[in-house]
C-alpha atoms as a PDB file:
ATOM      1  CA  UNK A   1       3.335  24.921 -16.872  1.00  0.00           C
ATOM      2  CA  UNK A   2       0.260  24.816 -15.062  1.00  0.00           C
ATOM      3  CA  UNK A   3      -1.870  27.261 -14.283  1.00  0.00           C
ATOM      4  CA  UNK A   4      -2.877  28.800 -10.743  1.00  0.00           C
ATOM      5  CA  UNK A   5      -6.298  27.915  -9.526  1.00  0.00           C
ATOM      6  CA  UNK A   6      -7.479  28.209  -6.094  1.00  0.00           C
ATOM      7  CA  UNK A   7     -11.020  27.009  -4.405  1.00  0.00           C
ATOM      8  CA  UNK A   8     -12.784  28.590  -1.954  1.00  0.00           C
ATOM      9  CA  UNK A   9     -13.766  24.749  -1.209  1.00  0.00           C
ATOM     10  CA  UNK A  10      -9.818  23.478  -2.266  1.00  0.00           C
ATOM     11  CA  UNK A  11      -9.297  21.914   1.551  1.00  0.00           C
ATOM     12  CA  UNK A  12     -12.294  20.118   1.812  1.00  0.00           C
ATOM     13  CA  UNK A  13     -11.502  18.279  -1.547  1.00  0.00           C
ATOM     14  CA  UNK A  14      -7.887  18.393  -1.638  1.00  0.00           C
ATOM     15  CA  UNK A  15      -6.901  14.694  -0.080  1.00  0.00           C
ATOM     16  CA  UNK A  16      -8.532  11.829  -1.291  1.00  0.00           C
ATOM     17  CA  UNK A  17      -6.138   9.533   1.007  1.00  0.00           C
ATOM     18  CA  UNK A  18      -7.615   7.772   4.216  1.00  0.00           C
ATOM     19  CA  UNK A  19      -5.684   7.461   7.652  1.00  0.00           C
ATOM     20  CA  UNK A  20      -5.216   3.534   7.492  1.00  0.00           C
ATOM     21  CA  UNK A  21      -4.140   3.734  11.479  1.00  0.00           C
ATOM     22  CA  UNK A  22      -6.418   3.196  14.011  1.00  0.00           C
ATOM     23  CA  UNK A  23      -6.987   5.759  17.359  1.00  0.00           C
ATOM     24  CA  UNK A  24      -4.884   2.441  19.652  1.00  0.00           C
ATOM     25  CA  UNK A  25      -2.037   3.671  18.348  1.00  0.00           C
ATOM     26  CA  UNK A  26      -0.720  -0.126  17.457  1.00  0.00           C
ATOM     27  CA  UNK A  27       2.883  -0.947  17.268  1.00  0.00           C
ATOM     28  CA  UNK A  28       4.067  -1.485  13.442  1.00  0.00           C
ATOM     29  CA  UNK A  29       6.237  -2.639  11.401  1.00  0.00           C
ATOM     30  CA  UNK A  30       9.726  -0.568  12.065  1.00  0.00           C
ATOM     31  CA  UNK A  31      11.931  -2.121   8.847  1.00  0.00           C
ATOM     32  CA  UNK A  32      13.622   0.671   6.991  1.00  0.00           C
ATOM     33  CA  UNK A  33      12.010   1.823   3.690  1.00  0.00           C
ATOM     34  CA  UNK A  34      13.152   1.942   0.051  1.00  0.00           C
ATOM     35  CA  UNK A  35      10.262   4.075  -1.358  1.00  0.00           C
ATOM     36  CA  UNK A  36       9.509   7.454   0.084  1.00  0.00           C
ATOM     37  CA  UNK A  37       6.147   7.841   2.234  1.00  0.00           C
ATOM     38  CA  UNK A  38       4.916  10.957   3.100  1.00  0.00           C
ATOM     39  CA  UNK A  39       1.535  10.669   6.016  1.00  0.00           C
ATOM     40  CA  UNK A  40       1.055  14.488   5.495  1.00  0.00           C
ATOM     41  CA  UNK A  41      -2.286  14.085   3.189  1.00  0.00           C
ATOM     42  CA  UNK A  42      -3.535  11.069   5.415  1.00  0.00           C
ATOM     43  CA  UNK A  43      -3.272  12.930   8.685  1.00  0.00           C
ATOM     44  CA  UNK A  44      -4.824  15.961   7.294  1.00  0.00           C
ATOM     45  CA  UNK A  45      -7.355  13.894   5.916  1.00  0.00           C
ATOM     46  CA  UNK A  46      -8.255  12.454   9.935  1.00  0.00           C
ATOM     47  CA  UNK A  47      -8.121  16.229  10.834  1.00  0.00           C
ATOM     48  CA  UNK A  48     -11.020  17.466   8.537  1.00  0.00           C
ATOM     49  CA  UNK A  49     -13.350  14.453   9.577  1.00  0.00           C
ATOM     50  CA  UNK A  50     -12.135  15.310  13.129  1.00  0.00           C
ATOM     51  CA  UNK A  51     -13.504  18.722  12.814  1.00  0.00           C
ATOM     52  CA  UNK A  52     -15.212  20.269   9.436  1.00  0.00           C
ATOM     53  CA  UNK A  53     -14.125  23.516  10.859  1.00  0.00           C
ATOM     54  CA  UNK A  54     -10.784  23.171   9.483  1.00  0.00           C
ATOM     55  CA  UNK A  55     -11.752  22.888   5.682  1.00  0.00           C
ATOM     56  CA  UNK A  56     -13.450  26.580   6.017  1.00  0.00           C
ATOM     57  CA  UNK A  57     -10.325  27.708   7.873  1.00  0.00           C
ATOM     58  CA  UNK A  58      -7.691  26.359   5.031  1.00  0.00           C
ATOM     59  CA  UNK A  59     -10.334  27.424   2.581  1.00  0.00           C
ATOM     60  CA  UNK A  60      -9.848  31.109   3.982  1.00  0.00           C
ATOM     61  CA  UNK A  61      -5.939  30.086   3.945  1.00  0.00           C
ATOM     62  CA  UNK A  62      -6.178  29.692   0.073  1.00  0.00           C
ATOM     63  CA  UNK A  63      -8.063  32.818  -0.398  1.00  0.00           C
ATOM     64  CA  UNK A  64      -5.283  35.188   1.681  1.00  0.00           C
ATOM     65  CA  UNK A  65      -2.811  33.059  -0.550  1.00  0.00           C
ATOM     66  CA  UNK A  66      -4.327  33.761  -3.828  1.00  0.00           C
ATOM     67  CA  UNK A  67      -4.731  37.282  -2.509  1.00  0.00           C
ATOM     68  CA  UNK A  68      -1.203  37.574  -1.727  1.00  0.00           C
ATOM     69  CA  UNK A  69      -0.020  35.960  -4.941  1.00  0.00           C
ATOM     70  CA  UNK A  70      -1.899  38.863  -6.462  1.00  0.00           C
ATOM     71  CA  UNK A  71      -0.294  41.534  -3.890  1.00  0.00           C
ATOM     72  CA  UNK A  72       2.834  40.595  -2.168  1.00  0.00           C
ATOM     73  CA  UNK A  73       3.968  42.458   0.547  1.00  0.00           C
ATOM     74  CA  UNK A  74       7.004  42.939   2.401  1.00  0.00           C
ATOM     75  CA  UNK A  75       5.575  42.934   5.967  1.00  0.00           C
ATOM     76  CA  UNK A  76       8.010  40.189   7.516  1.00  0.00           C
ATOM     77  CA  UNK A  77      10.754  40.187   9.980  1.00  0.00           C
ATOM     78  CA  UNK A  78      14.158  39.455   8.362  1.00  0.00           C
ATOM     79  CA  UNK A  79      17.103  38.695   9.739  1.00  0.00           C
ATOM     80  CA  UNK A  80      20.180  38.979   6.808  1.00  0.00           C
ATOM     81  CA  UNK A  81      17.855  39.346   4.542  1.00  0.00           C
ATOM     82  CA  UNK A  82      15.840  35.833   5.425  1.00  0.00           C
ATOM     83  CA  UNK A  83      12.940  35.220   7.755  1.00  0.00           C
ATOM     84  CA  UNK A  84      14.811  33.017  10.414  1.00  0.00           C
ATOM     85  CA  UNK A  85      12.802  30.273  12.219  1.00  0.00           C
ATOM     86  CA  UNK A  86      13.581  28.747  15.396  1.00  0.00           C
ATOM     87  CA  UNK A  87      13.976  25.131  15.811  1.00  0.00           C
ATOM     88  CA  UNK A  88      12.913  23.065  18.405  1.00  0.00           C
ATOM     89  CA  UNK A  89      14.282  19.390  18.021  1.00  0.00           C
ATOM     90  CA  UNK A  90      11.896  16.736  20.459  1.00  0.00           C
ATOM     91  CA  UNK A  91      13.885  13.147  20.851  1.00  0.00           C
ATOM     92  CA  UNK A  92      11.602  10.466  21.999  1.00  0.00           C
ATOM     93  CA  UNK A  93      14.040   7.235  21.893  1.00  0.00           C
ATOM     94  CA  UNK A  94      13.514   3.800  23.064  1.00  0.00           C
ATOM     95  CA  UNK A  95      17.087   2.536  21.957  1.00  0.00           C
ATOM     96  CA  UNK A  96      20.580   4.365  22.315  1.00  0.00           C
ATOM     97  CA  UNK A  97      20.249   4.020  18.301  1.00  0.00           C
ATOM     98  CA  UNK A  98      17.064   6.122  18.134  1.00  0.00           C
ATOM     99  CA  UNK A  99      18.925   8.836  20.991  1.00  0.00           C
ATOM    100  CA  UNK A 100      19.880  10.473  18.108  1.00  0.00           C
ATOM    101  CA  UNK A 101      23.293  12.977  18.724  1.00  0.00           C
ATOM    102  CA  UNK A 102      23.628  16.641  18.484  1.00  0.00           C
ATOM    103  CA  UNK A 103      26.170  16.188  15.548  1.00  0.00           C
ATOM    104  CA  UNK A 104      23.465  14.689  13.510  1.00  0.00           C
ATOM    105  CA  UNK A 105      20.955  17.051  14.706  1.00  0.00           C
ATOM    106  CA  UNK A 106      22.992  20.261  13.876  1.00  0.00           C
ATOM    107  CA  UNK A 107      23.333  18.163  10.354  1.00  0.00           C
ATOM    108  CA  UNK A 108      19.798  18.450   9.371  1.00  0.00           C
ATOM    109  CA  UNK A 109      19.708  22.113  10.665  1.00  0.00           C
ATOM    110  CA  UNK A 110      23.016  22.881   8.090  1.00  0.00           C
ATOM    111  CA  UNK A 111      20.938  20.731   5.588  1.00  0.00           C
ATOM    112  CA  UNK A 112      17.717  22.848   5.301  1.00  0.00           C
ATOM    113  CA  UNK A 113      20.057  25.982   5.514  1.00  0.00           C
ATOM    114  CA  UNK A 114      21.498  25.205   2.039  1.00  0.00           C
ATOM    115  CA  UNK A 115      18.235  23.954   0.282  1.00  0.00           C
ATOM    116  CA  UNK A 116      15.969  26.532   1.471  1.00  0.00           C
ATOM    117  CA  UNK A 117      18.720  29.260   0.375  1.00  0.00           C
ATOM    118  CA  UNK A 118      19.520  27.879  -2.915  1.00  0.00           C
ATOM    119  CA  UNK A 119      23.139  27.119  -1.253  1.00  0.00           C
ATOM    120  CA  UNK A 120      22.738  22.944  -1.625  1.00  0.00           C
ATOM    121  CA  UNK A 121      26.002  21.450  -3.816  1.00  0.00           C
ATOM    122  CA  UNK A 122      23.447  19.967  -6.009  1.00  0.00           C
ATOM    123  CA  UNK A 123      21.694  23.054  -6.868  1.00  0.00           C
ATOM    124  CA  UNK A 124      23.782  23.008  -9.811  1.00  0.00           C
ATOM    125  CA  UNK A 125      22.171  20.182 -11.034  1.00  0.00           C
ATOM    126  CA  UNK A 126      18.745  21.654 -12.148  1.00  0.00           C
ATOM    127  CA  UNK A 127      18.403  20.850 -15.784  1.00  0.00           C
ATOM    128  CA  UNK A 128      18.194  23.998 -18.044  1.00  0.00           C
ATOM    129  CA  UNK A 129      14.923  23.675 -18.787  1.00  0.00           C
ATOM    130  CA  UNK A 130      14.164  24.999 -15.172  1.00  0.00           C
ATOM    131  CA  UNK A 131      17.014  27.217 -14.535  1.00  0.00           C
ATOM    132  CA  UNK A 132      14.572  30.185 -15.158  1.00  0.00           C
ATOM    133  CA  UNK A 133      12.327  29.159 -11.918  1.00  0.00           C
ATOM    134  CA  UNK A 134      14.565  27.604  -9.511  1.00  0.00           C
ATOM    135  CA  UNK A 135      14.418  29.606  -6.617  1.00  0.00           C
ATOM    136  CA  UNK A 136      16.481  30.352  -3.224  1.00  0.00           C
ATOM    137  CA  UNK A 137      13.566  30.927  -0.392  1.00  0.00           C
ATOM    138  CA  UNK A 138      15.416  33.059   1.713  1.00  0.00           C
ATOM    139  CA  UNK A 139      14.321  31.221   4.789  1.00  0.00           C
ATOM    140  CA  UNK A 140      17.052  30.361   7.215  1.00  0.00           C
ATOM    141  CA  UNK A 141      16.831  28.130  10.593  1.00  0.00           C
ATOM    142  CA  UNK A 142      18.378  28.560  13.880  1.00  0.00           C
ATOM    143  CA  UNK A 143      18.398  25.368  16.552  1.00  0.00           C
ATOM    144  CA  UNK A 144      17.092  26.863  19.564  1.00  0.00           C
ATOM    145  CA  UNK A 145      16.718  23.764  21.761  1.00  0.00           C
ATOM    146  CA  UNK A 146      16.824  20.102  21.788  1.00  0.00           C
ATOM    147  CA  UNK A 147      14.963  17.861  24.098  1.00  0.00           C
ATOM    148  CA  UNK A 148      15.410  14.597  25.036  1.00  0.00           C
ATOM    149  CA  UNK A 149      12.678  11.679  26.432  1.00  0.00           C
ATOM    150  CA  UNK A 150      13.166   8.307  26.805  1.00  0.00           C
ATOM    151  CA  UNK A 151       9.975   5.777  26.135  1.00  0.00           C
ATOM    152  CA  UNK A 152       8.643   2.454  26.146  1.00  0.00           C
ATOM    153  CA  UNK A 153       7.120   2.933  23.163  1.00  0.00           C
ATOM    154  CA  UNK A 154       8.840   1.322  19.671  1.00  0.00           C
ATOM    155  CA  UNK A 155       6.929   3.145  17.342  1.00  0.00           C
ATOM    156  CA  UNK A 156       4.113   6.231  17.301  1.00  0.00           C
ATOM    157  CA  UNK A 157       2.246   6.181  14.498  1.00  0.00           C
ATOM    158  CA  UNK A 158       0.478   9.098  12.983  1.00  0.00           C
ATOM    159  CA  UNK A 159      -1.855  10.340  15.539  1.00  0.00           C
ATOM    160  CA  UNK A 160       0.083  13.237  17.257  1.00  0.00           C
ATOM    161  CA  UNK A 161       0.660  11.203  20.553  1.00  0.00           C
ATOM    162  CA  UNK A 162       4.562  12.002  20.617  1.00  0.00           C
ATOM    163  CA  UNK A 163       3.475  15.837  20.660  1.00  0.00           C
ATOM    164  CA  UNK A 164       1.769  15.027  23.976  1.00  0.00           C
ATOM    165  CA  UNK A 165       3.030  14.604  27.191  1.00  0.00           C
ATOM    166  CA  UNK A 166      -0.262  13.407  28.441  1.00  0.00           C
ATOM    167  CA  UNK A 167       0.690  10.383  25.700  1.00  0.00           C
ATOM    168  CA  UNK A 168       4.057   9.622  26.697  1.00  0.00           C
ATOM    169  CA  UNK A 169       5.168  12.173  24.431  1.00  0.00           C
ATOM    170  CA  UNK A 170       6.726  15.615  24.123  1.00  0.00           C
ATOM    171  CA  UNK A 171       4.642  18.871  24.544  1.00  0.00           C
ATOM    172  CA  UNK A 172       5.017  21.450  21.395  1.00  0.00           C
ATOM    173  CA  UNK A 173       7.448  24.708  22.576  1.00  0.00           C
ATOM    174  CA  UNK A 174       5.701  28.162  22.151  1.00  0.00           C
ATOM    175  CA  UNK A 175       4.387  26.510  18.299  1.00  0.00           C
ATOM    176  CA  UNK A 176       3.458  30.198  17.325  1.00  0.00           C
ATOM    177  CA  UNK A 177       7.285  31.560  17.302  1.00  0.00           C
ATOM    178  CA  UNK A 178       9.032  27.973  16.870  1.00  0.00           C
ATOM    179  CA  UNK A 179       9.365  25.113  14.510  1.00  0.00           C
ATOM    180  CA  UNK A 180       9.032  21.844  16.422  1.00  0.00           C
ATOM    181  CA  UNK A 181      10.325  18.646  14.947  1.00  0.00           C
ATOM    182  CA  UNK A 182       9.497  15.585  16.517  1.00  0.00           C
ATOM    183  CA  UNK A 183      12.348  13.032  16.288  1.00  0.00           C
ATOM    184  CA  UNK A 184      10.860   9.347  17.147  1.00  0.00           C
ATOM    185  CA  UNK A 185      10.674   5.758  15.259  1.00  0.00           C
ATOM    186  CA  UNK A 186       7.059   6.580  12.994  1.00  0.00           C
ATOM    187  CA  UNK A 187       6.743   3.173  11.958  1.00  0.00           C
ATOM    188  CA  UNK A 188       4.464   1.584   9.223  1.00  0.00           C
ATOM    189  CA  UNK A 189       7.025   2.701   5.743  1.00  0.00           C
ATOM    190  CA  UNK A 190       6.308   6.277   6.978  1.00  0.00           C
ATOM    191  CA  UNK A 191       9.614   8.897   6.608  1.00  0.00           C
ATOM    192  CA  UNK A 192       7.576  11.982   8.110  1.00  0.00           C
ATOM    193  CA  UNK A 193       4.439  13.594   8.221  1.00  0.00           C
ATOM    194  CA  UNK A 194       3.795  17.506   8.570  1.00  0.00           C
ATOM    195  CA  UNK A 195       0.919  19.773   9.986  1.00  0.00           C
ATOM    196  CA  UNK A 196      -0.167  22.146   7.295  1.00  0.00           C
ATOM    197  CA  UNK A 197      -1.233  25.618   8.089  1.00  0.00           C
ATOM    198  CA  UNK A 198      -4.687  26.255   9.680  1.00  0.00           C
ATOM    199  CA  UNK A 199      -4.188  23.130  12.272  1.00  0.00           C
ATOM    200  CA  UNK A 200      -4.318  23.180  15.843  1.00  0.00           C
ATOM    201  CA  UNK A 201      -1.537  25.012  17.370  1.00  0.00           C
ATOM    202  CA  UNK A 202      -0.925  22.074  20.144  1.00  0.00           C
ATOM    203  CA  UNK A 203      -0.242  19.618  17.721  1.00  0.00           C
ATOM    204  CA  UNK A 204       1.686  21.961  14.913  1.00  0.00           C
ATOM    205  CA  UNK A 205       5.530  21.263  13.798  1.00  0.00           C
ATOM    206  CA  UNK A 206       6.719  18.455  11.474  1.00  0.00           C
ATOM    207  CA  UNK A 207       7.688  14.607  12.274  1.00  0.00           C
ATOM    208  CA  UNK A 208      10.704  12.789  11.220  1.00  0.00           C
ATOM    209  CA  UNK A 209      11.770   9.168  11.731  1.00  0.00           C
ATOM    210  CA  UNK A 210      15.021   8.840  13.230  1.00  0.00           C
ATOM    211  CA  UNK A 211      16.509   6.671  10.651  1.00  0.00           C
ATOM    212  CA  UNK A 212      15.825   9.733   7.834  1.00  0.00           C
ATOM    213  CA  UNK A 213      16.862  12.922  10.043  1.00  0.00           C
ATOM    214  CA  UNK A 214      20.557  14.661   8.847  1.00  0.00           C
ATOM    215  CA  UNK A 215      22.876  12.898   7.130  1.00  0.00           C
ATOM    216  CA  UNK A 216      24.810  11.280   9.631  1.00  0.00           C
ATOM    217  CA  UNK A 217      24.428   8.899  12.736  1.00  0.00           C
ATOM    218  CA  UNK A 218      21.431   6.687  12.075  1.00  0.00           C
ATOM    219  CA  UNK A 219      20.353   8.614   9.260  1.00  0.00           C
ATOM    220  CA  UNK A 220      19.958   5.539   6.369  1.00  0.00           C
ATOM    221  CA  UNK A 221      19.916   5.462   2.514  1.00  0.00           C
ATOM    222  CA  UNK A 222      18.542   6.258   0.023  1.00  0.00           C
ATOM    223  CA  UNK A 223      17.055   8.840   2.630  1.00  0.00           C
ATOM    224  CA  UNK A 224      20.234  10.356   4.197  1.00  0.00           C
ATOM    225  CA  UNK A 225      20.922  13.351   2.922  1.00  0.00           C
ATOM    226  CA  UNK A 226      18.105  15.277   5.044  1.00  0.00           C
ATOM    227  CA  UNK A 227      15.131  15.582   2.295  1.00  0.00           C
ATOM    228  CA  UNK A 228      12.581  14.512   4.405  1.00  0.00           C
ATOM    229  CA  UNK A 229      12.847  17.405   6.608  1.00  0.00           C
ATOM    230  CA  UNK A 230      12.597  19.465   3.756  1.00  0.00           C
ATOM    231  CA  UNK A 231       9.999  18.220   1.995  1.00  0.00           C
ATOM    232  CA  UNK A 232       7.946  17.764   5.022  1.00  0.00           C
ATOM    233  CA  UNK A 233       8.897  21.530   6.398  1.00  0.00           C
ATOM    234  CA  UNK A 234       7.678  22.232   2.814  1.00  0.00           C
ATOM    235  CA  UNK A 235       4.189  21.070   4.088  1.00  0.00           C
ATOM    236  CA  UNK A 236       4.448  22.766   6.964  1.00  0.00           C
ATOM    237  CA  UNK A 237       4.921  26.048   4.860  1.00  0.00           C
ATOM    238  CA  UNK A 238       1.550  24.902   2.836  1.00  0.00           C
ATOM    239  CA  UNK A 239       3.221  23.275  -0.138  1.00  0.00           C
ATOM    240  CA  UNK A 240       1.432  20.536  -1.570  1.00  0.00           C
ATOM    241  CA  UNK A 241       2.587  17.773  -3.323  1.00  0.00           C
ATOM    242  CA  UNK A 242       3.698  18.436  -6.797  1.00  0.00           C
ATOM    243  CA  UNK A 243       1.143  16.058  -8.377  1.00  0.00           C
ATOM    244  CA  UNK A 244      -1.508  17.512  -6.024  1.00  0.00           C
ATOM    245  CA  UNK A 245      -2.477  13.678  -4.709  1.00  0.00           C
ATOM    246  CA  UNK A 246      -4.322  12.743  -7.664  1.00  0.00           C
ATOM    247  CA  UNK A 247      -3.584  11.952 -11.162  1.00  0.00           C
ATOM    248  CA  UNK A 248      -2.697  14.937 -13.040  1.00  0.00           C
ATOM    249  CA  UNK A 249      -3.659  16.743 -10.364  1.00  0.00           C
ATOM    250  CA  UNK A 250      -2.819  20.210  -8.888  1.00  0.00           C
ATOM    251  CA  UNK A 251      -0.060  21.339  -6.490  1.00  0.00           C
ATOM    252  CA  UNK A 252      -1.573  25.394  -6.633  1.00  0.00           C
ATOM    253  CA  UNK A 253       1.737  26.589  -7.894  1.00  0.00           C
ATOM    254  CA  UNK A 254       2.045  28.552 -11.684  1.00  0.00           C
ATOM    255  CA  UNK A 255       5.420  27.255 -12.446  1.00  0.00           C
ATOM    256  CA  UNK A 256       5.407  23.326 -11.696  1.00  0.00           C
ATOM    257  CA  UNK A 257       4.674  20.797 -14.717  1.00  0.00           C
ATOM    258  CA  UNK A 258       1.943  18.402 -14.136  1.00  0.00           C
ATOM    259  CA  UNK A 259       2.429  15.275 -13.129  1.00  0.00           C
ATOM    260  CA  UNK A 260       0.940  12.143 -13.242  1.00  0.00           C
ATOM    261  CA  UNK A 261       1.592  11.042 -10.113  1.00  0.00           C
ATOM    262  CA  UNK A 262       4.481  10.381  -7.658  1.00  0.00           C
ATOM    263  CA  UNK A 263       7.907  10.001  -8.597  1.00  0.00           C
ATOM    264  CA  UNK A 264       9.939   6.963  -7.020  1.00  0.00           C
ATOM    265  CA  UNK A 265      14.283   6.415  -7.058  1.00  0.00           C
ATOM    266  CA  UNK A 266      15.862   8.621  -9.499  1.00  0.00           C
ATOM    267  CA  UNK A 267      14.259   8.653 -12.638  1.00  0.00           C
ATOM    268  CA  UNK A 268      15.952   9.413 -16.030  1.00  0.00           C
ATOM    269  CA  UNK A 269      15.465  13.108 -17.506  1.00  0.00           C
ATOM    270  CA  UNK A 270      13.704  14.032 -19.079  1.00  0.00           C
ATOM    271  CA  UNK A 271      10.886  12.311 -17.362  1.00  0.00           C
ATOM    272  CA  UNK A 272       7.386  12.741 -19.721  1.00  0.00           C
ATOM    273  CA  UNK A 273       4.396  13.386 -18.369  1.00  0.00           C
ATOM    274  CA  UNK A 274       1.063  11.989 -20.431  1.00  0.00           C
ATOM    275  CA  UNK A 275      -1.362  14.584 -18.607  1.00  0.00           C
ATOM    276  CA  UNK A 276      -2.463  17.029 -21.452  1.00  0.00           C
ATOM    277  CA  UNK A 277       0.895  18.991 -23.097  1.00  0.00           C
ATOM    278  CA  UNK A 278       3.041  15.791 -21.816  1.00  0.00           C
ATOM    279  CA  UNK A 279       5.367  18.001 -19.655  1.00  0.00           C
ATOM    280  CA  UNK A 280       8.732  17.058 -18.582  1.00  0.00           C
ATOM    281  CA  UNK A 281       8.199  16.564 -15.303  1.00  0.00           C
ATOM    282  CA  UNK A 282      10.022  18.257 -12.498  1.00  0.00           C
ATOM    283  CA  UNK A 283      11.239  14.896 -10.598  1.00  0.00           C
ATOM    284  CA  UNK A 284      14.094  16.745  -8.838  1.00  0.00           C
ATOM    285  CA  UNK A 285      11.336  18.877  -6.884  1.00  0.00           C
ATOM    286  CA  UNK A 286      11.717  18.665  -3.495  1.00  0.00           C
ATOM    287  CA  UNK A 287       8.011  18.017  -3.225  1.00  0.00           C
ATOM    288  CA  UNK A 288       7.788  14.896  -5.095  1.00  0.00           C
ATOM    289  CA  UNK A 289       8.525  11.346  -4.090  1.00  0.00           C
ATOM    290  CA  UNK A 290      12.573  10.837  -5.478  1.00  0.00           C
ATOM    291  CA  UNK A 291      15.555   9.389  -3.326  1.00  0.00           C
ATOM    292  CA  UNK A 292      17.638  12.067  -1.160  1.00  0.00           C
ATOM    293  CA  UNK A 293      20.397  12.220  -4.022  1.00  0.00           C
ATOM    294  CA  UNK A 294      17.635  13.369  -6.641  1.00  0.00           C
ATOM    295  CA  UNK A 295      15.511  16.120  -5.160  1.00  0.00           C
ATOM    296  CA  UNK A 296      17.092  19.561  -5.147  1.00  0.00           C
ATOM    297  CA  UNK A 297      15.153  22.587  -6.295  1.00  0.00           C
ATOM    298  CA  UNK A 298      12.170  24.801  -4.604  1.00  0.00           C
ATOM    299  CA  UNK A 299      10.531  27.178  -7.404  1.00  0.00           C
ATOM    300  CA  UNK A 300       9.462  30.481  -7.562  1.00  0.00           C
ATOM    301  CA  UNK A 301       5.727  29.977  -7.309  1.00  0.00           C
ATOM    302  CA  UNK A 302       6.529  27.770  -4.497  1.00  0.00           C
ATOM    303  CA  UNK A 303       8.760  30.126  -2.823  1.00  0.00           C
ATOM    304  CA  UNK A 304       5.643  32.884  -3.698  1.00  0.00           C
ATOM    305  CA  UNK A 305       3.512  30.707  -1.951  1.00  0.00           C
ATOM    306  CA  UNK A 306       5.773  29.711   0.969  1.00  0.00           C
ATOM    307  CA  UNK A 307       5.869  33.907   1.946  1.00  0.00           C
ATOM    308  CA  UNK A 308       2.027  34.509   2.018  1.00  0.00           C
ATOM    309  CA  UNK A 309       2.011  32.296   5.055  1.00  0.00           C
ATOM    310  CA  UNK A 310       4.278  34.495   6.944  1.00  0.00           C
ATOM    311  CA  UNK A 311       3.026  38.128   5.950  1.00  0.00           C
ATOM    312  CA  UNK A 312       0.917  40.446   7.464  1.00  0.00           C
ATOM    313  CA  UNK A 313      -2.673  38.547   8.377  1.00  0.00           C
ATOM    314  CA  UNK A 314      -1.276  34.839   7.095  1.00  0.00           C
ATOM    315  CA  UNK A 315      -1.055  31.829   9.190  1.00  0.00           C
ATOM    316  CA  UNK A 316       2.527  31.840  10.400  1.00  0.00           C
ATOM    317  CA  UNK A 317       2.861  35.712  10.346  1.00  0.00           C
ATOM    318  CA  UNK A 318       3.860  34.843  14.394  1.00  0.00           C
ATOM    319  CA  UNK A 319       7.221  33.805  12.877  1.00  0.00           C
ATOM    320  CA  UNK A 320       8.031  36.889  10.984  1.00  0.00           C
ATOM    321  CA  UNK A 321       6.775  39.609  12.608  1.00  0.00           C
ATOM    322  CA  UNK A 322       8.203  43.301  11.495  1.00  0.00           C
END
């Protein structure tokens, strides 16, 4: 397992990807993917050379976390024993397709429900080896509203413009007390993309193609069982990726095996690593790159880190206030 290491300087150096889309905000390519892609890393990326300002922000992000790690507290607002986080669900639709129902909607809701409680059928399914750090979060969501816009526009890119009206798009609801999901045709292989913690509050929540929300409707395989929602909201609760975007990297989490890089399909277990100890990797992470049907598991240290966001002085404390 690998150990915990945070930098001071961890979010200027963190993401190594570049934003590939240009500030036009070009239609794209809208054919439905086989291989998961996450824009999380690249859109963070376009943030920091936006402004530098953010890096020392996350930076002081990673300290509180480290601190917390260190000294958990208990400061949060529960509600049956989770921390329960509004939803706000924002349809931008150009089809009847993309006008996604309430049915499948309420579907991805029940879906993060179960895997952010431990409560998913496949839970079950978490090889031995990594029955000792499987954890239930304790986080539970609530839909609180769903709204509906209907747009010219085929596809949206990675810029933020469906998060603002002034683009065509949908402003964010009260972002410091609610969880807003843009629904919309991404375009351009992407699934989702997430705002990690520290970002501007205007442009914070999580985005989700249309084709990969719930597991119903329009939702399409081998990404229709509602991971993408939780591997982006994972992001949005400042979980990296569980190679840490570079080979062998580091996803700042104690009890997570190293990997060599992302994780496509289903692979076989157990899955070697070659980084140094050649761990079996944990491919059924949510926070890798697997199909729907093969990620199923949070861990401890991520669960660990997940809280220090929402206690006392962190970054989403808003959401879980005493």
């Amino acid at each position: 397992m690998r150990k915990l290491f945070l930098s001071v300087a961890v979010a200027a150096v963190l993401f190594s990807c570049s934003n590939e889309e240009n500030n036009s905000e070009m239609e794209i390519s809208n054919n439905s993917v086989t291989s998961r892609n996450c824009a999380s890393n690249d859109v963070l990326e376009a943030q920091l050379k936006e402004n530098p300002q953010l890096a020392v922000k996350m930076a002081e992000i990673e300290n509180f976390t480290e601190s917390f790690l260190n000294n958990p507290t208990s400061q949060m607002r529960l509600v049956n024993g989770s921390i329960e986080i509004p939803v706000v669900v924002n349809v931008l639709y150009n089809s009847a397709s993309e006008n996604i129902s309430l049915a499948q909607i309420q579907s991805q809701i029940d879906i993060l429900n179960q895997d952010f409680n431990g409560n998913n059928p496949d839970f079950n399914q978490v090889p031995s080896l990594f029955s000792g750090v499987k954890a239930d979060i304790g986080i539970s969501f609530v839909l609180d509203n769903v709204i509906r816009k209907s747009t010219r526009k085929s596809s949206w890119g990675t810029r933020d413009a469906m998060k603002s009206s002034k683009r065509g798009g949908i402003d964010a609801t009260s972002p410091d007390t609610k969880l807003n999901i843009w629904v919309c045709t991404i375009g351009g292989g992407i699934l989702g993309y997430a705002q990690f913690p520290g970002g501007s509050s205007s442009t914070d929540g999580v985005v989700i193609d249309s084709r990969y929300f719930g597991n119903t409707g329009t939702a399409t395989a081998p990404f229709d069982k509602g991971r993408t929602a939780t591997h982006e909201i994972g992001h949005w609760m400042n979980l990296r990726h569980i190679w840490g975007d570079t080979t062998c990297g580091t996803d700042y989490v104690a009890d997570t095996p190293t990997h060599n890089t992302a994780n496509y399909g289903c692979p076989s277990y157990p899955h070697y690593s070659t980084c140094s100890g050649t761990p079996v990797e944990m491919t059924m992470n949510y926070m890798d790159y697997t199909d729907d049907a093969c990620m199923y598991m949070f861990t401890n240290g991520q669960k660990s880190r997940m809280m220090a966001i929402f206690a006392a002085g962190g970054p989403r404390e808003t959401f879980a206030q005493p």
